[in-house]
Protein backbone atom coordinates (compact mmCIF):
# COMPACT_ATOMS: atom_id res chain seq x y z
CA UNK A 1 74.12 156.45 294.93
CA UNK A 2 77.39 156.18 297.22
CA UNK A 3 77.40 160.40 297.18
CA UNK A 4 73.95 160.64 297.98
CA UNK A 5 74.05 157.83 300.77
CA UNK A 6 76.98 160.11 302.52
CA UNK A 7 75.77 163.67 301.92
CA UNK A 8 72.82 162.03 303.79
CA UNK A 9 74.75 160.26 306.40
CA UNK A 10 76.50 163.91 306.95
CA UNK A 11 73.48 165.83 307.20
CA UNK A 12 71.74 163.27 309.78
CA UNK A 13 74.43 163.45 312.09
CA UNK A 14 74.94 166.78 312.07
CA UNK A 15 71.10 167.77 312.67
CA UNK A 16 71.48 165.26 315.69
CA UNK A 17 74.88 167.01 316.47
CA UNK A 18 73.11 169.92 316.97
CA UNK A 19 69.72 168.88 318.48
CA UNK A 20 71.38 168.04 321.15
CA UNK A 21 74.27 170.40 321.49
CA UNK A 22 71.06 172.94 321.26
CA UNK A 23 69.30 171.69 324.08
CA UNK A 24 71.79 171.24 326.74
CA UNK A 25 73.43 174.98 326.36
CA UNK A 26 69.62 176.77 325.91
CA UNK A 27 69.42 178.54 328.96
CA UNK A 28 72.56 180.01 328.28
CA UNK A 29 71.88 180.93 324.55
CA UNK A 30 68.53 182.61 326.23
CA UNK A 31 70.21 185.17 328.55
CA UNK A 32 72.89 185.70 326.27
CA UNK A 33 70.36 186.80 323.36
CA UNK A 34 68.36 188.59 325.89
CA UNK A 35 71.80 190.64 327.11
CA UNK A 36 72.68 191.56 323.47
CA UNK A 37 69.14 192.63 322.74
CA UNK A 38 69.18 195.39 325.36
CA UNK A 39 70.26 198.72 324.09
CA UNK A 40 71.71 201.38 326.41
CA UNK A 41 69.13 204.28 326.59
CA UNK A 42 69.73 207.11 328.13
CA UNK A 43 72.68 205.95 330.38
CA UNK A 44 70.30 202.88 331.86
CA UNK A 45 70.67 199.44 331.72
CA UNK A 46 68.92 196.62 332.84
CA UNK A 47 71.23 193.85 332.22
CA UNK A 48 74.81 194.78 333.25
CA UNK A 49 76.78 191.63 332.31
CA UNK A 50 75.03 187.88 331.81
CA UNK A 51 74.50 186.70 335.38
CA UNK A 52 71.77 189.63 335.81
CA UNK A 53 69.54 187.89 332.91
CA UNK A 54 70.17 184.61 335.01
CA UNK A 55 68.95 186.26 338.49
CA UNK A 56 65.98 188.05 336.66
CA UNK A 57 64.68 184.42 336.07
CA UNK A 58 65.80 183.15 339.69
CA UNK A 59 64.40 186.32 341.32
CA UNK A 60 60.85 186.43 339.52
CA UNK A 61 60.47 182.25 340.01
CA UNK A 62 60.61 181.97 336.09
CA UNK A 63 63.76 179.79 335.78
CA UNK A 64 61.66 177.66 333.28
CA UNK A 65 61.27 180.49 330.98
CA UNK A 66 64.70 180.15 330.37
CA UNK A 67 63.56 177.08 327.91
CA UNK A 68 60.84 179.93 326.20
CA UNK A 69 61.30 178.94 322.45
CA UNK A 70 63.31 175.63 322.88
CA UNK A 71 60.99 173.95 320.69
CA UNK A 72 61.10 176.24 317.69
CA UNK A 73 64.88 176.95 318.70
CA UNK A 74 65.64 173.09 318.24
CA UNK A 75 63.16 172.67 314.74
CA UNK A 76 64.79 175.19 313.19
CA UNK A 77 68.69 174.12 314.34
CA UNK A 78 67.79 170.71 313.56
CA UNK A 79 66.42 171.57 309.75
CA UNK A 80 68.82 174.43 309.61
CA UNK A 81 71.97 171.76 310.42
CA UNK A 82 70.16 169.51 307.88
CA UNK A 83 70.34 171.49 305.01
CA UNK A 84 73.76 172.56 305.80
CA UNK A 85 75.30 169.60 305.82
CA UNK A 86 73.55 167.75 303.64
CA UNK A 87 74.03 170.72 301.27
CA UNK A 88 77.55 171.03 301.85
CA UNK A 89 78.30 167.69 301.84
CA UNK A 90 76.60 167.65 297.97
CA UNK A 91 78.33 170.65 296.96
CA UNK A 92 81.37 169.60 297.79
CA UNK A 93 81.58 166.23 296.19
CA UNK A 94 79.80 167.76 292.93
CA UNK A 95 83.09 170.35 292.76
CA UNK A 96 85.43 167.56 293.46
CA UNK A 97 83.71 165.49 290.74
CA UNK A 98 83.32 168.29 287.92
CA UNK A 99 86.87 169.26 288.81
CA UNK A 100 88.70 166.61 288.83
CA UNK A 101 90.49 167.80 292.22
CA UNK A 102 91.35 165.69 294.96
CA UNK A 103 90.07 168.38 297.82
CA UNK A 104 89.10 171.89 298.44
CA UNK A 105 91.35 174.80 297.95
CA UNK A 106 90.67 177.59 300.58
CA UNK A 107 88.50 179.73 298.13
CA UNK A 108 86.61 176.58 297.30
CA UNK A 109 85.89 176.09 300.34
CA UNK A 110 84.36 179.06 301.50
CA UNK A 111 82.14 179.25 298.05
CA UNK A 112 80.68 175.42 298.70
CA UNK A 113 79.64 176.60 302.73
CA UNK A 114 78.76 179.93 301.57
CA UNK A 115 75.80 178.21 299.04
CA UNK A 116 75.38 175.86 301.81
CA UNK A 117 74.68 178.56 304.29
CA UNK A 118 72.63 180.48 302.06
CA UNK A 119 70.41 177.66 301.33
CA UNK A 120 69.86 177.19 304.57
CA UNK A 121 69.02 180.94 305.78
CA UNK A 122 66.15 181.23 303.22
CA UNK A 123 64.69 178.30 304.30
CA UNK A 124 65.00 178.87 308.05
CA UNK A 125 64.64 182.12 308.57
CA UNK A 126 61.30 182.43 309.51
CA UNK A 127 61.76 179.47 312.85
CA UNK A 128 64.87 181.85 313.37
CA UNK A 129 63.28 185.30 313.79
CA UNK A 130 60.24 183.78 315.91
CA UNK A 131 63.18 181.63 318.00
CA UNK A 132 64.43 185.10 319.14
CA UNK A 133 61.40 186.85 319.48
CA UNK A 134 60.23 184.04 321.94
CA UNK A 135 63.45 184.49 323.84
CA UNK A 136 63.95 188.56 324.23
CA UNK A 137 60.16 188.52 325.51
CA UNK A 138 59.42 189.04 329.12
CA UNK A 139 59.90 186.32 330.91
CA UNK A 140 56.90 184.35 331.12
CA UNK A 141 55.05 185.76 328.79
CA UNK A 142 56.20 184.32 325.64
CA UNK A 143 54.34 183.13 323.30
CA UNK A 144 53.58 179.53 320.74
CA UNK A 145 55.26 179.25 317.15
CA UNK A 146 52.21 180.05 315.28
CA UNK A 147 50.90 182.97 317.79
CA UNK A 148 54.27 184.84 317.08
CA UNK A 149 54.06 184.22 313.55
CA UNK A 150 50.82 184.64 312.93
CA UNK A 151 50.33 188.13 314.89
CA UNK A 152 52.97 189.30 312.15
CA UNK A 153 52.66 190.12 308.12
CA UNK A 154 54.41 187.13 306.35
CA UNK A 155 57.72 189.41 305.15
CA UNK A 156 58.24 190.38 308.61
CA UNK A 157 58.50 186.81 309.32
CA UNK A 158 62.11 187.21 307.54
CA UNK A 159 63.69 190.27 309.43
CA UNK A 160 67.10 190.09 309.37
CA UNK A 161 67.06 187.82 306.44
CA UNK A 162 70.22 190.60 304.68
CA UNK A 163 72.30 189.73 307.57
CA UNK A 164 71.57 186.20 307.99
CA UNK A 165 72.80 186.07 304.40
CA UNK A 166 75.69 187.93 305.26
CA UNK A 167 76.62 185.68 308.35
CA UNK A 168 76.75 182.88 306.18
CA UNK A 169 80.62 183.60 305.87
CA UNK A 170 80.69 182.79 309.86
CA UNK A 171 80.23 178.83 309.42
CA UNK A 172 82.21 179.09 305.77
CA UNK A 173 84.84 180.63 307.89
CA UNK A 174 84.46 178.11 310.65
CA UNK A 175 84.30 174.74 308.90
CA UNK A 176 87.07 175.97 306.26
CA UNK A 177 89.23 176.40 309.41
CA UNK A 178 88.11 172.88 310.99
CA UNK A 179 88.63 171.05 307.99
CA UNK A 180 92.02 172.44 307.37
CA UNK A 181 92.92 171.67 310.58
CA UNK A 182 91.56 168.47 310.19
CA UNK A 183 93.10 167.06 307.20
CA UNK A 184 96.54 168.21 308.58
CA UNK A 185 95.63 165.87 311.73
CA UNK A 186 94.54 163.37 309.66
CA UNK A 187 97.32 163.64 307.02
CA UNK A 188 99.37 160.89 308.33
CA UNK A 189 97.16 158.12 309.09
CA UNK A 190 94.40 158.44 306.43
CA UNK A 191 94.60 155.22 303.81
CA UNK A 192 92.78 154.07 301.47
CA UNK A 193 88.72 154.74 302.29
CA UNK A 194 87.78 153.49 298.87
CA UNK A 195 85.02 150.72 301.37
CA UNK A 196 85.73 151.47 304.45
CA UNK A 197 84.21 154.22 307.07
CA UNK A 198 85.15 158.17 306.67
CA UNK A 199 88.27 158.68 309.15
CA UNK A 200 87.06 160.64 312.30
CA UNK A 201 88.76 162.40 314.67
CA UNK A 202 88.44 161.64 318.22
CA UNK A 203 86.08 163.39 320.39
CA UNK A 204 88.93 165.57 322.35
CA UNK A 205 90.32 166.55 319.08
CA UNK A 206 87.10 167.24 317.16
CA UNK A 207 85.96 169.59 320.21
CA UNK A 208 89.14 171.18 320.57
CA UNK A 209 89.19 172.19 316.92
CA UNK A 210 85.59 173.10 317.13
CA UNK A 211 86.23 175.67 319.78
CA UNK A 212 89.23 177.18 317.59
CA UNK A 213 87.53 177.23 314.19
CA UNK A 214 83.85 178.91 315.71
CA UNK A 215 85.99 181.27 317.81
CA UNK A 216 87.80 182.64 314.86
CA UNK A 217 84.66 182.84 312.88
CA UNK A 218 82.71 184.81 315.64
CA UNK A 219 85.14 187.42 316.91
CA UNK A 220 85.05 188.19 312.78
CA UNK A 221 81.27 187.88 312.62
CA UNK A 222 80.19 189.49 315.68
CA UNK A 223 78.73 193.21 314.93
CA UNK A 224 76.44 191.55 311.96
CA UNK A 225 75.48 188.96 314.95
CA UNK A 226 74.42 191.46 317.02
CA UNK A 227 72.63 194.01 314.79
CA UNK A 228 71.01 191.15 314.07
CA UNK A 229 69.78 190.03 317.40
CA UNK A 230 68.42 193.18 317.45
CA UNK A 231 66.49 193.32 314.26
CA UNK A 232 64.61 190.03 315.80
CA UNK A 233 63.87 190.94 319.34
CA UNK A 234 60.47 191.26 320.41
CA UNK A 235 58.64 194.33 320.72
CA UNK A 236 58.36 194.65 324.69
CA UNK A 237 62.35 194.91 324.26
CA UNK A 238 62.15 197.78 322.26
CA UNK A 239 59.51 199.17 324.43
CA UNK A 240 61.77 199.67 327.51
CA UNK A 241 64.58 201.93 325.15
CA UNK A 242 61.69 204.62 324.92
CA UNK A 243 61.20 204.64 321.31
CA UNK A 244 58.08 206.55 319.98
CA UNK A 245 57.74 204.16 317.44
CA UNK A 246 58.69 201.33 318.31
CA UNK A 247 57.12 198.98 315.76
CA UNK A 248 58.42 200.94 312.92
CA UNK A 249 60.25 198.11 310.20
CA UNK A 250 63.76 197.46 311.86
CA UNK A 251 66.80 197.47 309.50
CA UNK A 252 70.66 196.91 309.25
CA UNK A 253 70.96 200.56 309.08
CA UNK A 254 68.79 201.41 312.00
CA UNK A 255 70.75 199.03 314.14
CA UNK A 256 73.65 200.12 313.16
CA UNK A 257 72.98 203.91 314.05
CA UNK A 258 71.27 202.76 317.24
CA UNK A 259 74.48 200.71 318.51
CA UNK A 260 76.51 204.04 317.55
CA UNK A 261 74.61 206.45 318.79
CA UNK A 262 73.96 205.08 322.05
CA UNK A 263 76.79 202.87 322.66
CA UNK A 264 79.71 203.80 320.40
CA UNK A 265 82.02 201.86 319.26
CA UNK A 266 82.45 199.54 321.85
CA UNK A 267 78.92 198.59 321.63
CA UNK A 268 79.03 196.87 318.46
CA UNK A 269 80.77 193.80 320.67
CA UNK A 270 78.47 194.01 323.56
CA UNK A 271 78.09 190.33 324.70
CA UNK A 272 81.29 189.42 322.78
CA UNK A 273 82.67 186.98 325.22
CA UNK A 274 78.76 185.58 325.68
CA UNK A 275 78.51 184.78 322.32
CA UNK A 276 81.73 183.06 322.07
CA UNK A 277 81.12 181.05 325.45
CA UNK A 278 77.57 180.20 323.62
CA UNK A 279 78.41 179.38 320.38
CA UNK A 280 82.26 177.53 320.71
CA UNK A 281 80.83 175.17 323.27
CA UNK A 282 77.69 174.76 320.89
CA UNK A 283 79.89 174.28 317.79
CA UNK A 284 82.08 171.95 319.20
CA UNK A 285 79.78 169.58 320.73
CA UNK A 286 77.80 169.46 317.73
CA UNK A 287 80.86 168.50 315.50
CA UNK A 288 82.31 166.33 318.48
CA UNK A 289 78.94 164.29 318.33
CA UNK A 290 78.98 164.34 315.02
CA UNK A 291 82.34 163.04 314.52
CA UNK A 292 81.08 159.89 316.11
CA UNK A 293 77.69 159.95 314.50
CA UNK A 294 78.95 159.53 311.38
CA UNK A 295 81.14 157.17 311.48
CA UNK A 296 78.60 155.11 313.20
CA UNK A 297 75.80 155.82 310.57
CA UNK A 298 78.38 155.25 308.03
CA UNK A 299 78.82 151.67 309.24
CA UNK A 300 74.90 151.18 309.23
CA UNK A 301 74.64 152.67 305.73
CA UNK A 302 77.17 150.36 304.25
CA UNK A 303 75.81 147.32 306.36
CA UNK A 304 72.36 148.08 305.23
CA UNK A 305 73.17 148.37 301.66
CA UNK A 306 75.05 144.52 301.81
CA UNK A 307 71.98 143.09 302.86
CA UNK A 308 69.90 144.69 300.42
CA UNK A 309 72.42 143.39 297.99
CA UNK A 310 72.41 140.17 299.15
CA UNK A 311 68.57 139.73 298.93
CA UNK A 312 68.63 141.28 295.82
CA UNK A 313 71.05 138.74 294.81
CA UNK A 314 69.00 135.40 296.63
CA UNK A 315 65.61 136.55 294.73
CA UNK A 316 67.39 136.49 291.65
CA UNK A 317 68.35 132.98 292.08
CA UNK A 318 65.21 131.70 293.55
């Protein structure tokens, strides 16, 4: 029950990690998804760098639409983080248990948050495509959950599902590198848990390690991140790059070509340093707050399961 009681304990504060790490860098994850939508046609382009999808909000009095999608944007991160954690958290002790091993070896590793991530991608998917539909539309004219879903057939609802897949060897790259990194700063003044709370780094360290591992993980990741981007983004994007059909079924391929043809090779890390401004600050407040989180609900869990013990224990002898 002790496994179970700490996978959960894991996947609780890392859905809280990032519900709030979500929230507070939104604005930012909206004009960065809206810049790496945009596809150079025909030697125009709208957005020429980040700070032009900020003024398009400032200029047209929409600054609020910068929020368009938060709420499906923080449902799905928060059940998204869940799974992953709680997932990874399971798979991980399972391994160490049928293996007899003490910890993960590198490959290990990357196999347990691969599952993880997969797990979580199926699941998800569908709050993920409609979180960056809402975001690439116009501002101001984006719409509910269940509007964007429902004006869609079901399997659309999972475009970009093949590279979401694939990008599941961004956070297996990412928390293989943290915890690394982690047990080597640990190394020295870990002792015996066997009772006691999981060891956590503090918050400097857990943030500073956060930025490293999701940076290394993104500038790997980053061409499937952004042919995926595009895959999702609403139609009115696709509108303005003058294609004659532009709800025909958008693929990896397609994407791909698109980015090459019109772009070249420099195109396939358009909104590079965006993304990794975005996502390092995202990943390491999440595992910063989660850090703490979890030793805290740790604590709780272990207090709460000594006084159910203990009235156990006093009906027994009444």
């Amino acid at each position: 029950m002790g496994v179970d009681l700490e996978s959960l304990s894991e996947a609780t504060s890392g859905a809280v990690g990032a519900l709030l790490s979500t929230t507070i860098l939104y604005p930012l994850d909206t004009c960065k998804t809206k810049y790496q939508a945009e596809v150079q046609a025909q030697g125009h382009q709208k957005y020429r760098n980040l700070t032009d999808v900020l003024w398009e909000a400032i200029s047209t009095r929409q600054v609020l639409s910068l929020y368009q999608g938060l709420g499906t944007k923080n449902l799905q991160s928060f059940i998204s983080q869940f799974i992953y954690f709680y997932g990874y958290s399971y798979f991980k002790r399972l391994y160490l248990e049928k293996s007899g091993s003490k910890s993960l070896g590198t490959t290990a590793n990357l196999f347990v948050a691969a599952a993880a991530g997969a797990c979580t991608a199926i699941v998800t998917q569908p709050l993920d495509t409609a979180s960056s539909r809402m975001q690439t539309s116009e501002f101001g004219k984006s719409k509910g959950l269940l509007e964007t879903l429902s004006g869609r057939s079901w399997s659309e609802a999972f475009d970009g599902l093949g590279i979401s897949l694939l990008l599941t060897s961004n956070p297996s790259i990412q928390y293989t590198v943290f915890d690394q990194l982690k047990e080597r700063l640990l190394k020295n003044n870990q002792g015996n848990p066997s009772e006691s709370a999981p060891v956590a780094l503090s918050a400097f360290n857990a943030f500073v390690l956060g930025a490293v591992s999701k940076s290394i993980a993104t500038c790997i990741t980053y061409p499937a991140i952004r042919c995926k981007v595009m895959i999702q983004a609403s139609d009115s994007e696709s509108e303005e790059t003058k294609n004659p059909n532009p709800k025909a079924k958008k693929t990896i391929t397609s994407a791909l070509y698109t980015i090459w043809k019109r772009e070249g090779l420099l195109g396939f890390f358009k909104g590079l340093q965006a993304q990794i401004l975005k996502t390092v600050l995202s990943s390491a407040l999440l595992l910063m707050i989660k850090e703490k989180i979890t030793r805290s609900t740790w604590v709780l869990i272990l207090a709460l399961r000594r006084y159910l013990l203990v009235s156990r224990s006093l009906l027994k002898t009444a």
